[in-house]
Protein backbone atom coordinates (compact mmCIF):
# COMPACT_ATOMS: atom_id res chain seq x y z
CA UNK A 1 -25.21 -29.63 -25.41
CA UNK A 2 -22.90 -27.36 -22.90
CA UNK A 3 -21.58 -29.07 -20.00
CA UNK A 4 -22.86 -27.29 -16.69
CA UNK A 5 -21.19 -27.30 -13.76
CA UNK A 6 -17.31 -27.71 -13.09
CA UNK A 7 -14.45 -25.78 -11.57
CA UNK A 8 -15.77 -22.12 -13.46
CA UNK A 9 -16.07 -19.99 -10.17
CA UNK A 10 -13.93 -21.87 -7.75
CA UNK A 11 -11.16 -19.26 -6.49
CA UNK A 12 -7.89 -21.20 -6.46
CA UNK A 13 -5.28 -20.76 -3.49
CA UNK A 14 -1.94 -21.00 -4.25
CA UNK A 15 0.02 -23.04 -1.47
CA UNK A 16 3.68 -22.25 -0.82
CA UNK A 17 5.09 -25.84 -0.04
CA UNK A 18 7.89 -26.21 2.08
CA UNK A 19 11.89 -25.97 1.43
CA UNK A 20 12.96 -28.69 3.86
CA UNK A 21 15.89 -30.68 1.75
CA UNK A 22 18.69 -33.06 2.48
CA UNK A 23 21.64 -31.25 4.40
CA UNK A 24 25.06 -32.07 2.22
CA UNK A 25 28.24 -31.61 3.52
CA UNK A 26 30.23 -31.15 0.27
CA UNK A 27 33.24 -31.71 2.33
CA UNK A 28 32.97 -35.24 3.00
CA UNK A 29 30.37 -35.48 0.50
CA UNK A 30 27.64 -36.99 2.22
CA UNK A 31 24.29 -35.95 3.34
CA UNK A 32 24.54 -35.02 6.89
CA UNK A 33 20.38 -34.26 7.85
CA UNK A 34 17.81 -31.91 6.85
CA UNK A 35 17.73 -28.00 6.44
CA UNK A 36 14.83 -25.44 5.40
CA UNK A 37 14.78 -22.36 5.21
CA UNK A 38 17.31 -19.77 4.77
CA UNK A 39 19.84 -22.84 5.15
CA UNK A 40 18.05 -24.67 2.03
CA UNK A 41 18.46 -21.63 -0.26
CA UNK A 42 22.08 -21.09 0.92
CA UNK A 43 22.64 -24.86 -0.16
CA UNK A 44 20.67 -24.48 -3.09
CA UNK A 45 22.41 -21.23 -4.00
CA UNK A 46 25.43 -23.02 -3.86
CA UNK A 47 24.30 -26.47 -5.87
CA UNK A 48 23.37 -24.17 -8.79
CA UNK A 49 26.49 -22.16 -9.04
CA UNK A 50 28.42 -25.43 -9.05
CA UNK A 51 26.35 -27.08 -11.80
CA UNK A 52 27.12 -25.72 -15.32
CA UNK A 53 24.01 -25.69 -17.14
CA UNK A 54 23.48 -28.08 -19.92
CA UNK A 55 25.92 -30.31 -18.90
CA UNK A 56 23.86 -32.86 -16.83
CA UNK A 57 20.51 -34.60 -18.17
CA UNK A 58 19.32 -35.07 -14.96
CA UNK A 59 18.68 -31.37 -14.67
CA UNK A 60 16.46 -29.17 -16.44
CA UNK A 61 17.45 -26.52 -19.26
CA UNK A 62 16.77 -23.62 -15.94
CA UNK A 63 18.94 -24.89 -13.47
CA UNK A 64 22.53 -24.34 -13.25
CA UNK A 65 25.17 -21.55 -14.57
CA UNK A 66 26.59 -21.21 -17.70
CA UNK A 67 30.77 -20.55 -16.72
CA UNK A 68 32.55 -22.34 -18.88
CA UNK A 69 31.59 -20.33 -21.68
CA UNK A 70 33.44 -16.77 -20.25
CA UNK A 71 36.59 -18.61 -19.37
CA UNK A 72 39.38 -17.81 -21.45
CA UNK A 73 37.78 -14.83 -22.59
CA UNK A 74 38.59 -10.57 -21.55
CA UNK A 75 38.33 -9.23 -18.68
CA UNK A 76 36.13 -7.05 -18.94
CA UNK A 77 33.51 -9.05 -20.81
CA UNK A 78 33.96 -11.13 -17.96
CA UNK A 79 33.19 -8.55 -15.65
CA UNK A 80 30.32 -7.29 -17.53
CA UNK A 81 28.48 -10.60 -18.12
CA UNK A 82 29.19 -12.51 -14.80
CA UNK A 83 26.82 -11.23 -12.55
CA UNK A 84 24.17 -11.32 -15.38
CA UNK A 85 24.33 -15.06 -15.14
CA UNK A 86 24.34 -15.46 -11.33
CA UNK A 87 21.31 -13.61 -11.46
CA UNK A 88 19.77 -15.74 -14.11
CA UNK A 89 20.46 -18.76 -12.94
CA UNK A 90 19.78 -17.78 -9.13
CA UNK A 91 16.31 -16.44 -9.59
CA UNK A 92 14.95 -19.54 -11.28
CA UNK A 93 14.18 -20.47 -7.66
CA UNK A 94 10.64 -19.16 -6.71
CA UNK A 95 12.37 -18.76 -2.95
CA UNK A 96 14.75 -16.71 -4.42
CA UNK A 97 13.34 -13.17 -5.21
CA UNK A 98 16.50 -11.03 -6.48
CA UNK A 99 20.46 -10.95 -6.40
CA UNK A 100 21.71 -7.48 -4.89
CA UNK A 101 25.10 -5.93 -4.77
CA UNK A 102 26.81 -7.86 -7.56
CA UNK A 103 31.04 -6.78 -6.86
CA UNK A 104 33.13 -8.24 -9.83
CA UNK A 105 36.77 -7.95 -8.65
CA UNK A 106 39.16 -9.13 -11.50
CA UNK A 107 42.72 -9.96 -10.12
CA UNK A 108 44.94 -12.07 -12.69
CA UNK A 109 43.25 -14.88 -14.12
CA UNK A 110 40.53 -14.97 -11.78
CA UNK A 111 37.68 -13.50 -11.13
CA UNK A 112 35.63 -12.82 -7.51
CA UNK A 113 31.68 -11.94 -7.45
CA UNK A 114 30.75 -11.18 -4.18
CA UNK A 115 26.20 -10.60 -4.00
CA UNK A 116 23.55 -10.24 -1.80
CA UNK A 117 20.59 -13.11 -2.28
CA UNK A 118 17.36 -11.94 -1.17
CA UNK A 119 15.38 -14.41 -0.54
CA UNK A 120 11.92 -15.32 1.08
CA UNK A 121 13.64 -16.42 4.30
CA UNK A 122 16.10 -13.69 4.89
CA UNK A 123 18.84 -12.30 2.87
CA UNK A 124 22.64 -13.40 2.77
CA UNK A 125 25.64 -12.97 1.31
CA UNK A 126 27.60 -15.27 -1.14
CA UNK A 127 30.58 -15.34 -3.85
CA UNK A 128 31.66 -17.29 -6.31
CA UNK A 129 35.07 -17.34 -8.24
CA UNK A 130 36.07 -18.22 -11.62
């Protein structure tokens, strides 16, 4: 006997939930209130590329960059593969939608990446050093 009935021509509406998160002040390292939108991805643009990936178990296996690997090595396999992981591990975010403009500029032993995020909620620019 086939089951009749169920779920079989239901259209299903995905619903974007919201981005409202805890506000942190990584300065005195406390949360300070509650952003969304553009000002959650800017925080959470800047949780990821402080996490390395891997490293903590409270995360999963998609969040967080993986640094610590390219330190120590050339500089211009440094160059080359840097902004390949800020866009990999930025665009696990569904609010983020792509990472523009990557600049690598190598000077001594570090390293400057200055992007463009493009996200859902506006667009911005960030950096990050190594």
């Amino acid at each position: 006997m086939i089951p009749q009935g169920g779920a079989g021509n239901v259209l299903f509406q995905q619903v974007r939930q919201p981005s409202k998160t805890y506000q942190l002040d990584p300065f005195q390292q406390r949360m300070i209130g509650v952003v969304d939108g553009l000002e959650a991805v800017k925080q959470a643009v800047y949780k990821i590329l402080q996490t390395e990936r891997f490293k903590h178990t409270i995360y999963g296996s998609d969040y967080g960059c993986e640094f610590n690997s390219i330190v120590g090595k050339s500089a211009s396999y440094v160059k080359a593969e840097l902004g390949r992981r800020i866009q990999e591990a930025l665009v696990q975010d569904d609010r983020i939608l792509s990472v523009d403009n990557v600049n690598i500029t190598v000077s001594g032993d570090s390293v400057l990446a200055e992007f463009t995020v493009v996200s859902l909620f506006g667009n911005f620019e960030s950096t990050k050093e190594v």
